[in-house]
N, C-alpha and C. Protein backbone atom coordinates (compact mmCIF):
# COMPACT_ATOMS: atom_id res chain seq x y z
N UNK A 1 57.16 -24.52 35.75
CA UNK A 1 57.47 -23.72 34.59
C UNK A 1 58.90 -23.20 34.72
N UNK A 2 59.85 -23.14 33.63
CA UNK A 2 61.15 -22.89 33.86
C UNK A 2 61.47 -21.65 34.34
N UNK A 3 60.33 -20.69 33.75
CA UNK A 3 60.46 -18.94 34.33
C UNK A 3 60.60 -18.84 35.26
N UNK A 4 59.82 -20.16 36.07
CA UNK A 4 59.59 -19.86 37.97
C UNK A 4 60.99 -20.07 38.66
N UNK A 5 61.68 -21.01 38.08
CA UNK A 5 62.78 -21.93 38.79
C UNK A 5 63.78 -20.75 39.50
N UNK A 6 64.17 -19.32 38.93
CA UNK A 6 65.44 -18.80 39.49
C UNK A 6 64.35 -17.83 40.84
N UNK A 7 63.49 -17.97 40.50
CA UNK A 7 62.68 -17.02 41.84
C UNK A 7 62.34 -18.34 42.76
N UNK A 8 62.09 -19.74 42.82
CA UNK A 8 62.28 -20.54 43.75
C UNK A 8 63.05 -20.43 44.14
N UNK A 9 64.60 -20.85 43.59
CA UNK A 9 65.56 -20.75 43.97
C UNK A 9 66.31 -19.92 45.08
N UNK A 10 65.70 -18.56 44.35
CA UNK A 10 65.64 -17.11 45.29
C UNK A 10 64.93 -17.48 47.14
N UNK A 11 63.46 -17.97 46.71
CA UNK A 11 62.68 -18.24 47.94
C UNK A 11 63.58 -18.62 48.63
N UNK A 12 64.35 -19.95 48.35
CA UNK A 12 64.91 -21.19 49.41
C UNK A 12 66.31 -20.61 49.83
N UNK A 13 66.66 -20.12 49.30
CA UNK A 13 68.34 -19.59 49.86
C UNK A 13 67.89 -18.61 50.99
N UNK A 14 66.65 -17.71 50.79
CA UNK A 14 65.93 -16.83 51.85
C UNK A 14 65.66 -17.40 52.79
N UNK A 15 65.16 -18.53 52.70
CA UNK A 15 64.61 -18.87 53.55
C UNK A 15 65.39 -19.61 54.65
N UNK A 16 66.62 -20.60 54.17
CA UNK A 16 67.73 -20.85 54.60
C UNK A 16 68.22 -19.58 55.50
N UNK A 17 69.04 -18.54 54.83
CA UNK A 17 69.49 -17.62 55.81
C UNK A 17 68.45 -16.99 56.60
N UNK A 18 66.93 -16.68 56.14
CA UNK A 18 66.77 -16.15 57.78
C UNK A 18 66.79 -16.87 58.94
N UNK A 19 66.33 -18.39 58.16
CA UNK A 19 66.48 -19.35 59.22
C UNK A 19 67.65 -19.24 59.96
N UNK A 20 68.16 -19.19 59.47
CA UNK A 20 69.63 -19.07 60.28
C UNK A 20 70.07 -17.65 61.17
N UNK A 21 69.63 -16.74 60.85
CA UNK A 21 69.53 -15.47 61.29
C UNK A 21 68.68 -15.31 62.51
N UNK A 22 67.10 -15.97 62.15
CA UNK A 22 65.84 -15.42 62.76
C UNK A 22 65.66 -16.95 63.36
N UNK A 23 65.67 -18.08 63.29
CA UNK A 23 65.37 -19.22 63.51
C UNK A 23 64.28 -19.21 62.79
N UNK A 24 63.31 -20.44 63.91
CA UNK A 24 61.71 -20.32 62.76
C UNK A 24 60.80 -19.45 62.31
N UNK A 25 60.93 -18.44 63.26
CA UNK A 25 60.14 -17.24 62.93
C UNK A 25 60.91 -16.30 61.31
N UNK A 26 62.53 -16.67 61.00
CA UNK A 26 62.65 -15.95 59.87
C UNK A 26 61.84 -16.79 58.41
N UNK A 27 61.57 -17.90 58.64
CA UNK A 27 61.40 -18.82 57.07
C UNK A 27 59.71 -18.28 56.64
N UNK A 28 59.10 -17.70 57.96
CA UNK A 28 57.94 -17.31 57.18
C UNK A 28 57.32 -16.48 55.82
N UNK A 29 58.35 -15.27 55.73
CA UNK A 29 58.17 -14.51 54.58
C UNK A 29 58.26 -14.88 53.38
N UNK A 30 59.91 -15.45 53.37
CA UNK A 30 60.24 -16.69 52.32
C UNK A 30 58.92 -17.74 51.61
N UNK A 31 58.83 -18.46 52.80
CA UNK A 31 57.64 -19.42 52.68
C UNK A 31 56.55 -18.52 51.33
N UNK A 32 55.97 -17.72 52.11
CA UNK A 32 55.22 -17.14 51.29
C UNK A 32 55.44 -16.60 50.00
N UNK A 33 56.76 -16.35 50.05
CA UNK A 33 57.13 -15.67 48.94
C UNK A 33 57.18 -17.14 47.64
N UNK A 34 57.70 -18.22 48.26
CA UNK A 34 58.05 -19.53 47.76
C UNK A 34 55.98 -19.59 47.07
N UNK A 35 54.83 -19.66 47.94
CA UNK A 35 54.01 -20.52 47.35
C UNK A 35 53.22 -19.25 46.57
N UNK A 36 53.22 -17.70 47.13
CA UNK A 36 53.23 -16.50 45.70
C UNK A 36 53.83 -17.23 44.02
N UNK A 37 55.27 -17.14 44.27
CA UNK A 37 55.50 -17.36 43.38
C UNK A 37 55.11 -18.93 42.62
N UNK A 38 54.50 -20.13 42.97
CA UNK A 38 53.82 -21.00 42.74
C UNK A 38 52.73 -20.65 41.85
N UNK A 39 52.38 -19.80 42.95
CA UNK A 39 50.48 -19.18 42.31
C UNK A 39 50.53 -18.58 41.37
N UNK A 40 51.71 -17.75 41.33
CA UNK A 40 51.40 -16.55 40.16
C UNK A 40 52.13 -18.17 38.72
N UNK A 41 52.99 -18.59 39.05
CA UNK A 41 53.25 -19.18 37.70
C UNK A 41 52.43 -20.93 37.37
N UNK A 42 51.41 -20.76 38.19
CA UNK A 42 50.49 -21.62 37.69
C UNK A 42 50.04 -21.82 36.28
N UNK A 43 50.21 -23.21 35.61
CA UNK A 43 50.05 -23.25 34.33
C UNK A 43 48.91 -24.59 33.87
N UNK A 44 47.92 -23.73 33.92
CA UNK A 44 46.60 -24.96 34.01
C UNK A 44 46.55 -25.82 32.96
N UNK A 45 46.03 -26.45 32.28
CA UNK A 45 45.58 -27.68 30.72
C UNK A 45 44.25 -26.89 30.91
N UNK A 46 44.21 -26.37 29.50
CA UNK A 46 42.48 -26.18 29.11
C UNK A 46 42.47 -26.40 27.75
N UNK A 47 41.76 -27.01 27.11
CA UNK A 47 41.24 -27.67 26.21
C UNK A 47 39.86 -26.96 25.47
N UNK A 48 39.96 -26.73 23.93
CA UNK A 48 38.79 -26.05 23.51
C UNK A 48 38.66 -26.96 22.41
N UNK A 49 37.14 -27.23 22.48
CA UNK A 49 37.00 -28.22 20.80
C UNK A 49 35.74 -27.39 19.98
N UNK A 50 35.75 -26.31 20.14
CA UNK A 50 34.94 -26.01 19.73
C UNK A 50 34.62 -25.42 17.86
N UNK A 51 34.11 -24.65 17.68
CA UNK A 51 34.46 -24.84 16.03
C UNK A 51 35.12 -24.23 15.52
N UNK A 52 35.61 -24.48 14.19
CA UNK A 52 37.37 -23.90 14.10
C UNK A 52 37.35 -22.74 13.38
N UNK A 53 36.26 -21.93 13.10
CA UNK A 53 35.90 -20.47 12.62
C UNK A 53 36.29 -19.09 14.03
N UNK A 54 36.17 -20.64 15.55
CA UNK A 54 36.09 -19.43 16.97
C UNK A 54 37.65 -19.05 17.37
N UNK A 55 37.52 -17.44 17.57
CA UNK A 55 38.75 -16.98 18.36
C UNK A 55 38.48 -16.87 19.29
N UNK A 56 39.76 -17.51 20.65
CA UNK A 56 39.32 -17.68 21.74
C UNK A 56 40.85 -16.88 22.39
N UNK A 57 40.64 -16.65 24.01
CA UNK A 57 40.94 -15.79 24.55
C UNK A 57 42.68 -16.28 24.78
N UNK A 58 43.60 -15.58 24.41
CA UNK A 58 44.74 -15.75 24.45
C UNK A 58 45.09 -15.34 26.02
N UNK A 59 44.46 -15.17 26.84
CA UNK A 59 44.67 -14.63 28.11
C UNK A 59 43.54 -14.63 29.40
N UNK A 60 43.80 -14.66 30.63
CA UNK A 60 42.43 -14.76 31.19
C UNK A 60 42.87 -12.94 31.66
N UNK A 61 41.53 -12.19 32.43
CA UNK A 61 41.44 -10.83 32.40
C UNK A 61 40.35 -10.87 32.45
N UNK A 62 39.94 -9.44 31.80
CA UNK A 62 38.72 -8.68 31.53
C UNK A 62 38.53 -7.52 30.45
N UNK A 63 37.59 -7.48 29.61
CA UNK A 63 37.67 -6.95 28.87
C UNK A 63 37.65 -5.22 28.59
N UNK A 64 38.81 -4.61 28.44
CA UNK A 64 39.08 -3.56 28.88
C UNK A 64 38.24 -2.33 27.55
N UNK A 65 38.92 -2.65 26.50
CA UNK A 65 38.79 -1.86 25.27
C UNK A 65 38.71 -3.11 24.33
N UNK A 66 37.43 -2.16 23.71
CA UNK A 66 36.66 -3.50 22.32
C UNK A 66 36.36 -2.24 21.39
N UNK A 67 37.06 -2.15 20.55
CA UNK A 67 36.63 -1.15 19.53
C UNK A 67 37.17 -1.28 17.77
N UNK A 68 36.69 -0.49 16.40
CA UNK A 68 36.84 -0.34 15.31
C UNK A 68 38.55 0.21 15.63
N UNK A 69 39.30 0.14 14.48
CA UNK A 69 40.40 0.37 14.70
C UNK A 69 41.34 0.42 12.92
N UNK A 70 42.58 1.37 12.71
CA UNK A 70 43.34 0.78 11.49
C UNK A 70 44.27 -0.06 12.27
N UNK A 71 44.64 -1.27 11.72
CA UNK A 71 45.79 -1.30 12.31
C UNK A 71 46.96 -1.97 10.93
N UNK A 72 47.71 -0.66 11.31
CA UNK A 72 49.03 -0.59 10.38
C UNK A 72 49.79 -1.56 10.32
N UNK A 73 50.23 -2.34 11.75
CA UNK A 73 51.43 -2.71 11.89
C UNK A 73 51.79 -4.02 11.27
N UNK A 74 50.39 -5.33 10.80
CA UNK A 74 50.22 -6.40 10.44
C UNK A 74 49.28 -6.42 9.90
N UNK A 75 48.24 -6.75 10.00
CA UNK A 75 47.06 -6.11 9.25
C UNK A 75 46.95 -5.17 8.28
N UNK A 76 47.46 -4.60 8.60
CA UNK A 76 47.26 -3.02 7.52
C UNK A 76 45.78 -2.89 6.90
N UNK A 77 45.26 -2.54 8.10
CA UNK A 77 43.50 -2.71 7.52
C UNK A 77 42.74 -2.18 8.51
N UNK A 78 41.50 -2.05 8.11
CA UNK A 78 40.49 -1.85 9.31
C UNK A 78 40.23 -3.35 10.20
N UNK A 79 40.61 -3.20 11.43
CA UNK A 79 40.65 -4.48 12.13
C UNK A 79 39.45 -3.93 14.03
N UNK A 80 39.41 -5.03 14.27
CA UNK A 80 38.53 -5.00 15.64
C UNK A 80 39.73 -4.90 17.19
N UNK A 81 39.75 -4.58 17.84
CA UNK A 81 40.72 -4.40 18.43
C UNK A 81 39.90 -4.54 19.99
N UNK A 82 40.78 -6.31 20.26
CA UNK A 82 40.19 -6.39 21.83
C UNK A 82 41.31 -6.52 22.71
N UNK A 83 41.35 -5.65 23.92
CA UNK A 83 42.17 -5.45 24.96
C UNK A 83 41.84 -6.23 26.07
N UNK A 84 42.41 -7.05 26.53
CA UNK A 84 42.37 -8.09 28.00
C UNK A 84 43.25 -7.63 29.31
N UNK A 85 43.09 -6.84 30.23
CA UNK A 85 43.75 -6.71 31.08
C UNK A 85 43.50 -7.71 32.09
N UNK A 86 45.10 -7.96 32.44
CA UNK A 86 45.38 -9.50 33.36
C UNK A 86 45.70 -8.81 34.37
N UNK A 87 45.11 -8.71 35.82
CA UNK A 87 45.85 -8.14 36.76
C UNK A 87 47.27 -9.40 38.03
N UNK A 88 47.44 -9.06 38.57
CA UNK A 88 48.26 -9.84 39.28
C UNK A 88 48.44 -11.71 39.70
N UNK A 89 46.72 -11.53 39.63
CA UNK A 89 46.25 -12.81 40.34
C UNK A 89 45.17 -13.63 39.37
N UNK A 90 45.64 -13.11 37.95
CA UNK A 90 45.40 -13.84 36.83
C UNK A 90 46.43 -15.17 36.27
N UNK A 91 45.99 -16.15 35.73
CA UNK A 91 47.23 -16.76 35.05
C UNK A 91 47.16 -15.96 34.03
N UNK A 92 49.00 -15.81 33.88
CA UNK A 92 49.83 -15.61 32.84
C UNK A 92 50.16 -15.60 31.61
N UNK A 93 49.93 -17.32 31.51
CA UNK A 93 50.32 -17.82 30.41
C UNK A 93 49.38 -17.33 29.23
N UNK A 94 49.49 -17.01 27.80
CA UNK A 94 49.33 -16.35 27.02
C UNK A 94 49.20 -17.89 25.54
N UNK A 95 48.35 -17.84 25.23
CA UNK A 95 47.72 -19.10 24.49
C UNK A 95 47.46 -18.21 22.85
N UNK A 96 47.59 -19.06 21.84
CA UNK A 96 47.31 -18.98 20.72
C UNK A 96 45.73 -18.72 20.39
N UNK A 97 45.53 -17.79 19.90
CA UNK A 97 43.89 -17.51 19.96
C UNK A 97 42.94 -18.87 18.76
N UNK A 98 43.66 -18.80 17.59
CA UNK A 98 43.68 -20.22 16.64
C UNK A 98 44.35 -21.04 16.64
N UNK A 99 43.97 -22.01 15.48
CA UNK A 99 45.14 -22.61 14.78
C UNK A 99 45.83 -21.70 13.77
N UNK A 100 47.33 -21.76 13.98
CA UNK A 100 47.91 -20.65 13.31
C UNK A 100 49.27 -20.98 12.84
N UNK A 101 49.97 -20.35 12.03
CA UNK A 101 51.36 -20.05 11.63
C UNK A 101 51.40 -19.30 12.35
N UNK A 102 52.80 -18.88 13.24
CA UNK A 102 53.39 -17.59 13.08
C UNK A 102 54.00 -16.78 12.26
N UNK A 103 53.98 -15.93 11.68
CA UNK A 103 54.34 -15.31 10.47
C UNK A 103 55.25 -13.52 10.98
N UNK A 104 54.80 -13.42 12.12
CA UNK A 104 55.65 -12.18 12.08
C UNK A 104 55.69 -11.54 13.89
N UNK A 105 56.98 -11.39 14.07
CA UNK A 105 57.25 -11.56 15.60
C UNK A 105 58.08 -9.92 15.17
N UNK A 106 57.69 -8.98 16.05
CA UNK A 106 58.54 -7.47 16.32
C UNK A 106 58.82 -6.99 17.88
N UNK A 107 59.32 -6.87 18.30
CA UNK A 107 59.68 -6.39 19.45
C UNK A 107 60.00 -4.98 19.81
N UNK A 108 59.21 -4.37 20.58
CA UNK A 108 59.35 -2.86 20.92
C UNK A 108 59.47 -2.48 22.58
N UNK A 109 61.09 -1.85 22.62
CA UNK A 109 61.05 -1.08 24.31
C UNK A 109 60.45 -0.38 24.46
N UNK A 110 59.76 0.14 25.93
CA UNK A 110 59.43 1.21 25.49
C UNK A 110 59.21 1.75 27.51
N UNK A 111 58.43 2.21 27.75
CA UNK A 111 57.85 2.66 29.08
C UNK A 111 57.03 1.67 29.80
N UNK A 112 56.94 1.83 30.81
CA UNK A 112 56.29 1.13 32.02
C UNK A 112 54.93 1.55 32.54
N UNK A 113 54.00 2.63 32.17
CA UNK A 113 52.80 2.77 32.42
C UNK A 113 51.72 1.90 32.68
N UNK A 114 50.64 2.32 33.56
CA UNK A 114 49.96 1.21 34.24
C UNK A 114 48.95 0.92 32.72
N UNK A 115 48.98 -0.48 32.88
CA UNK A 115 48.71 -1.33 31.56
C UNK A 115 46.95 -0.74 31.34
N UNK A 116 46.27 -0.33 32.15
CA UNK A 116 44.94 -0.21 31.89
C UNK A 116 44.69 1.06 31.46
N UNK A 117 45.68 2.24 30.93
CA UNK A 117 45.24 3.20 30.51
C UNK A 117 45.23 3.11 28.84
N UNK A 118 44.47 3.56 28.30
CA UNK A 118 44.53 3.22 26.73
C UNK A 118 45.73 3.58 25.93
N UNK A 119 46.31 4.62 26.42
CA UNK A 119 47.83 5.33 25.55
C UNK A 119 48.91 3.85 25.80
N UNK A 120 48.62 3.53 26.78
CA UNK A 120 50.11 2.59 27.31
C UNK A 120 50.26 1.61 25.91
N UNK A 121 49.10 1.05 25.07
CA UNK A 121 49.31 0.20 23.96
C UNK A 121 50.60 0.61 23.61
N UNK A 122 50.60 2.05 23.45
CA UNK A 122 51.35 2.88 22.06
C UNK A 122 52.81 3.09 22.45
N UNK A 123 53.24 3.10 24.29
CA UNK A 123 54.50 3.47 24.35
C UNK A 123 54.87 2.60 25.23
N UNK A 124 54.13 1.67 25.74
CA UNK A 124 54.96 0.56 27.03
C UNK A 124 55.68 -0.20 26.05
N UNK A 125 56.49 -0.90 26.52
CA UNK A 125 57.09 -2.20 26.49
C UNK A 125 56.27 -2.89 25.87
N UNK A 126 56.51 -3.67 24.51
CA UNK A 126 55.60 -4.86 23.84
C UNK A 126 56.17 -5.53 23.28
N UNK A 127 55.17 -6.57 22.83
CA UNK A 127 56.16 -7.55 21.59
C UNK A 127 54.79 -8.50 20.92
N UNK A 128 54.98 -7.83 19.31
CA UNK A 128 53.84 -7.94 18.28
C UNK A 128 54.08 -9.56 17.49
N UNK A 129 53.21 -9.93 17.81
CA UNK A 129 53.01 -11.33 17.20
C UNK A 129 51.97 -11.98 15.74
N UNK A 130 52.37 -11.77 14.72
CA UNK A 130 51.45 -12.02 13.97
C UNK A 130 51.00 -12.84 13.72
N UNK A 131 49.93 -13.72 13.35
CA UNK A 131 49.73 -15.03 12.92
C UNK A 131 48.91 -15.27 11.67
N UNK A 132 48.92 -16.11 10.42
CA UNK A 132 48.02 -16.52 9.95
C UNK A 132 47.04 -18.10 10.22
N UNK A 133 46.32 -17.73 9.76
CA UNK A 133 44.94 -18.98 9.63
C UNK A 133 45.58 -20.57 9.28
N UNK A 134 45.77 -21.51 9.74
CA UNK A 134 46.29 -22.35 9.23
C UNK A 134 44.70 -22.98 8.04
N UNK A 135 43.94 -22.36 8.08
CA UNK A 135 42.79 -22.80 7.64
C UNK A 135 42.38 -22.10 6.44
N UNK A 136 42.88 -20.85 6.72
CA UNK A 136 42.94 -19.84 5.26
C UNK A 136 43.67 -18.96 5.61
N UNK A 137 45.27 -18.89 4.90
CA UNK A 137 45.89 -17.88 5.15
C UNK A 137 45.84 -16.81 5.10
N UNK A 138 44.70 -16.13 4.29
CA UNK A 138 44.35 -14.85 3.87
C UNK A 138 44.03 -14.19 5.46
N UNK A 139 43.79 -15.06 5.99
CA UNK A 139 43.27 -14.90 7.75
C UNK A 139 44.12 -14.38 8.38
N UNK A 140 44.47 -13.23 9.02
CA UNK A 140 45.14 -12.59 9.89
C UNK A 140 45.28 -11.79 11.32
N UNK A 141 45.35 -12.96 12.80
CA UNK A 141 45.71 -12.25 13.45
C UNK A 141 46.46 -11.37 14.32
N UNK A 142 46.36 -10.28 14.63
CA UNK A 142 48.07 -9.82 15.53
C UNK A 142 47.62 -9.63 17.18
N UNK A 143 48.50 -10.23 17.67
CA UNK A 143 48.38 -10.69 19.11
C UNK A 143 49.49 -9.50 19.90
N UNK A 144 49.38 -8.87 20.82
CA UNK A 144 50.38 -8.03 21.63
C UNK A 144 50.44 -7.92 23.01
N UNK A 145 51.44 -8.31 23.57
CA UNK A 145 52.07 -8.48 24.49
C UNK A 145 52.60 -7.34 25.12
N UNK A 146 52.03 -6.51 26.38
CA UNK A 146 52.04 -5.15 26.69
C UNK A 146 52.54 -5.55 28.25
N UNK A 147 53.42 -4.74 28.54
CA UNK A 147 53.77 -4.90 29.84
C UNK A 147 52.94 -3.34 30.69
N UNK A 148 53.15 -3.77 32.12
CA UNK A 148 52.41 -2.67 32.73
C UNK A 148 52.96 -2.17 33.85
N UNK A 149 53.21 -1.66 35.22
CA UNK A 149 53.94 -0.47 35.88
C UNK A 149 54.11 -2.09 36.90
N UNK A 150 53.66 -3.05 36.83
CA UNK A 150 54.34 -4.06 37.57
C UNK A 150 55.12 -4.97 36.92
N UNK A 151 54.08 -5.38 35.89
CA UNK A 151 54.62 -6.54 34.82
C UNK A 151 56.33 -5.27 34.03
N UNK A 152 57.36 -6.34 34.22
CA UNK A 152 58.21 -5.93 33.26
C UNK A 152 59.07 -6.77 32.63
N UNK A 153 58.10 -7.86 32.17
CA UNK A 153 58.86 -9.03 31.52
C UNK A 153 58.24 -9.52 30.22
N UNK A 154 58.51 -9.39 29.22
CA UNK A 154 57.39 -10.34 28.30
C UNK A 154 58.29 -11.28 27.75
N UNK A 155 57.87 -12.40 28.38
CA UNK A 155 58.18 -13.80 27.18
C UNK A 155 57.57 -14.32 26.32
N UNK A 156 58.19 -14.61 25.02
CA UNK A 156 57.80 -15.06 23.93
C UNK A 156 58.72 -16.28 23.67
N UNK A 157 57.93 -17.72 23.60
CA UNK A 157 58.63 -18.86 23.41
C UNK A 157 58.89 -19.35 22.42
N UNK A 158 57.79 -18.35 20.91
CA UNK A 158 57.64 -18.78 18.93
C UNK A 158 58.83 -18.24 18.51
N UNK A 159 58.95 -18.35 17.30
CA UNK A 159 59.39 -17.61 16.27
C UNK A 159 58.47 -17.88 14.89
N UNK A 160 59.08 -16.94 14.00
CA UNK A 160 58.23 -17.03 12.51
C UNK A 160 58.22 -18.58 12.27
N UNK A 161 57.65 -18.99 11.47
CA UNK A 161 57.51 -20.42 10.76
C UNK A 161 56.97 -21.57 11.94
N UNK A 162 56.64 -20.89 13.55
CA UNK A 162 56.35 -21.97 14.41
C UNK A 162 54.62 -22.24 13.81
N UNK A 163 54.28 -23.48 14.00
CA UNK A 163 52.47 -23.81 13.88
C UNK A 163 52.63 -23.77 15.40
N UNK A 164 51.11 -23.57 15.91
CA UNK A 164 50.50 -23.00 16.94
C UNK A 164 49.14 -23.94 16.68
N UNK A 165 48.47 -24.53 17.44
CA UNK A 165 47.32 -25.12 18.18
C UNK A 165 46.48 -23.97 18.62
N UNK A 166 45.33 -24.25 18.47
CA UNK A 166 44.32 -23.06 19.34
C UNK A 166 44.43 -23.49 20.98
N UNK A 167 44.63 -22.52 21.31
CA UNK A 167 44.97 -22.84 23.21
C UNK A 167 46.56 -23.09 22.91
N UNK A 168 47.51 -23.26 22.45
CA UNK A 168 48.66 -23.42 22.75
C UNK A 168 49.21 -22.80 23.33
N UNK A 169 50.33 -22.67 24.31
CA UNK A 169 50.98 -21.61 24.76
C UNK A 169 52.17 -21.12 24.17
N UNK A 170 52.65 -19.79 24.20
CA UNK A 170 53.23 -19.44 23.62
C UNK A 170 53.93 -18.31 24.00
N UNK A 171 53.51 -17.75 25.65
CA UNK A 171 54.64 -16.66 25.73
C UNK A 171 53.74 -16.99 27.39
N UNK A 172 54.28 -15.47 28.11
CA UNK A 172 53.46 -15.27 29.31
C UNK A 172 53.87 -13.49 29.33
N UNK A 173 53.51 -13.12 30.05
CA UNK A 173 53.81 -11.14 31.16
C UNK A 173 53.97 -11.54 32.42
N UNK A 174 55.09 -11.42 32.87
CA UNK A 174 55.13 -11.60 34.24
C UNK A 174 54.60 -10.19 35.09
N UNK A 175 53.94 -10.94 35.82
CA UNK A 175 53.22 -10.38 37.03
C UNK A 175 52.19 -9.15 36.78
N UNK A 176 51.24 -9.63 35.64
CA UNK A 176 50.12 -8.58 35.19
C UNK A 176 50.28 -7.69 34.10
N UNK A 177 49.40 -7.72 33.24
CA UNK A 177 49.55 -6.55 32.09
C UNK A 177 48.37 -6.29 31.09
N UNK A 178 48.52 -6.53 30.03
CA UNK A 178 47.39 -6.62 28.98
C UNK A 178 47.86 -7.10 27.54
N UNK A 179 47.11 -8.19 27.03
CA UNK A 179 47.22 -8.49 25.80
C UNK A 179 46.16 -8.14 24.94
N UNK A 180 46.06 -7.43 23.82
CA UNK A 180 45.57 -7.20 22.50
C UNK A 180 45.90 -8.20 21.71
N UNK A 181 44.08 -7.96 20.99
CA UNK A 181 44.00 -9.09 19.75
C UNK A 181 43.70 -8.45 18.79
N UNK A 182 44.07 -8.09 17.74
CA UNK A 182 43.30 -7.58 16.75
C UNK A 182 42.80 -8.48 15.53
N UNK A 183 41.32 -7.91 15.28
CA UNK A 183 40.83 -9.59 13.93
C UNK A 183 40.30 -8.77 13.17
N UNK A 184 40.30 -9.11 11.97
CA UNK A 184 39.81 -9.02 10.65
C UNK A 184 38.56 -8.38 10.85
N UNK A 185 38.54 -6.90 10.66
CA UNK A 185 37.08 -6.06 10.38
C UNK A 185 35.91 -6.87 10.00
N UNK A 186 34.95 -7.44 10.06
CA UNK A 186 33.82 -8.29 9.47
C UNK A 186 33.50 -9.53 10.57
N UNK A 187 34.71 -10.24 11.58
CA UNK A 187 34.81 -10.77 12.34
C UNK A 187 33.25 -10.55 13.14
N UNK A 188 32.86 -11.87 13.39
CA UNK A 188 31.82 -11.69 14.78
C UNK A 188 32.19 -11.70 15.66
N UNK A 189 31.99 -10.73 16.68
CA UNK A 189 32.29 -10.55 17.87
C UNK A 189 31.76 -11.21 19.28
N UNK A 190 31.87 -11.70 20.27
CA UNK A 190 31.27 -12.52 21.19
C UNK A 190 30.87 -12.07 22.69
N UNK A 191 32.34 -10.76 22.56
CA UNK A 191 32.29 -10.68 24.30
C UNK A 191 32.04 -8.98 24.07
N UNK A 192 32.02 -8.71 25.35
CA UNK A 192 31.24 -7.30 25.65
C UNK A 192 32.59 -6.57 26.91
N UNK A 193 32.17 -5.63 26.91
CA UNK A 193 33.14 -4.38 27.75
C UNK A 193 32.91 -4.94 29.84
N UNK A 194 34.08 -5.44 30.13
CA UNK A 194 34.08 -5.31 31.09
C UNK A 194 34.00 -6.97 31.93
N UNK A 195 33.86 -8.10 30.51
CA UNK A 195 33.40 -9.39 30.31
C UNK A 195 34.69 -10.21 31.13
N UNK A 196 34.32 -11.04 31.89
CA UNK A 196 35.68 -11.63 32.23
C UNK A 196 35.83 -12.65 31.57
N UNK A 197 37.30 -13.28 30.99
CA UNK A 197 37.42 -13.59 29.94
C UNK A 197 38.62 -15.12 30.58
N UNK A 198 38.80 -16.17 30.15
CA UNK A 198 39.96 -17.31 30.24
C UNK A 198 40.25 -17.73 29.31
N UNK A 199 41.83 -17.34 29.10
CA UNK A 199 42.10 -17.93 28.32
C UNK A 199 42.46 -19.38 27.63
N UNK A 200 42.37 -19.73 26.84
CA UNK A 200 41.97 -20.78 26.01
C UNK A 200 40.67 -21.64 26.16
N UNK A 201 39.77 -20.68 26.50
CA UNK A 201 38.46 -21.26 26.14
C UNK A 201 37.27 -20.06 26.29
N UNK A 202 37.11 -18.86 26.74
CA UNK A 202 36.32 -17.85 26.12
C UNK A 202 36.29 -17.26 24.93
N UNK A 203 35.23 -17.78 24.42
CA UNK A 203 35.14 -16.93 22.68
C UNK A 203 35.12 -15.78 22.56
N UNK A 204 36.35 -14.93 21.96
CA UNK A 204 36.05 -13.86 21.72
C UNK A 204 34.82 -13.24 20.75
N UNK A 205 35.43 -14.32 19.55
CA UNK A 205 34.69 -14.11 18.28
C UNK A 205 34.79 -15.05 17.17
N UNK A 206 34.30 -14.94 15.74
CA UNK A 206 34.59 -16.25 15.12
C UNK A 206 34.88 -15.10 13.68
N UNK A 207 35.90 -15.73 13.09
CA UNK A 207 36.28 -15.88 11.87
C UNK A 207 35.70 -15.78 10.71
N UNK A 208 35.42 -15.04 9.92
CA UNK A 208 34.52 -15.44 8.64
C UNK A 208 35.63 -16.63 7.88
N UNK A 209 35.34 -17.52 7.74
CA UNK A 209 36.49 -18.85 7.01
C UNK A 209 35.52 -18.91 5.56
């Protein structure tokens, strides 16, 4: 993954000078640091065929906060609001919950608070992703990208007018955080409080289409 390449990079020059410093005993830390950073930017193929009414998990985690909600920011409606906290030794990568347009990308700085407290939605670091239904545009979901007291990176690879695949990828949080989904009030719901969840193939919920 290209994100990984300047922290390899990092590993091997480390590992070079302690070698040189420490002999063999310096390349060990490096080393590790080299196949860490491997692990954490592991980017699996998962594949969902399932039916095209299901929202599926833009993230792997666990299900933190599942609750009724307004939400102003895209929606502007009564919407369902599910929280996925990814801790360290989760993959990353951040997948399209449908098939979708992107329709509306916002970006907000903000604070570094640990991603699993419920306020942090409102003032960490994010970046709001909207999407419609490629199936019925009236369909609207908003996807958010929350950084947390480790994670302080969010990449986003869309812009407006990109189509999106269900399971596609489309951004990542480096090194742990939480993504929010919010769906259409009426939505069936699938998963429960505390549910561990992978993304691009746990059903959250399905769509009224």
């Amino acid at each position: 993954m290209p994100d990984a390449v300047d922290l390899l990079i990092a590993g091997v020059a480390f590992m070079v000078v302690f070698y040189y410093w420490f002999n063999i005993a310096g390349v060990v830390l490096p080393i590790l640091f080299i196949l860490f950073t491997l692990y954490f930017f592991r980017n699996p193929n998962r594949v969902y065929e399932g039916h095209e009414e299901d929202v599926i998990a833009p993230a792997d985690g666990f299900i933190q906060f599942l609750e009724d909600v307004e939400e102003e920011k895209y929606i502007k409606g009564p919407a369902v609001k599910i929280s996925i906290f990814m801790n360290v030794f989760n993959v990353h990568v951040n997948r399209a919950p449908i098939d979708a347009v992107v329709d509306f990308i916002e970006y907000k700085p903000g604070k570094f608070l640990p991603a699993f407290k419920g306020h942090a939605s409102h003032i960490n670091e994010r970046n709001y992703i909207g999407i419609r239904s490629k199936k019925d545009p009236h369909l609207m979901i908003l996807v958010v990208q929350i950084t947390g007291f480790i994670a302080r990176r969010i990449v986003c690879w869309v812009k407006p007018g990109k189509e999106l695949s269900r399971g596609e990828r489309f951004g990542m949080i480096k090194f742990g955080s939480c993504v929010e989904v919010y769906l259409p009030k009426g939505s069936e719901i699938s998963v429960k409080l505390g549910q561990k969840v992978r993304g691009g193939q746990t059903i959250l919920g399905r769509l009224k289409i």
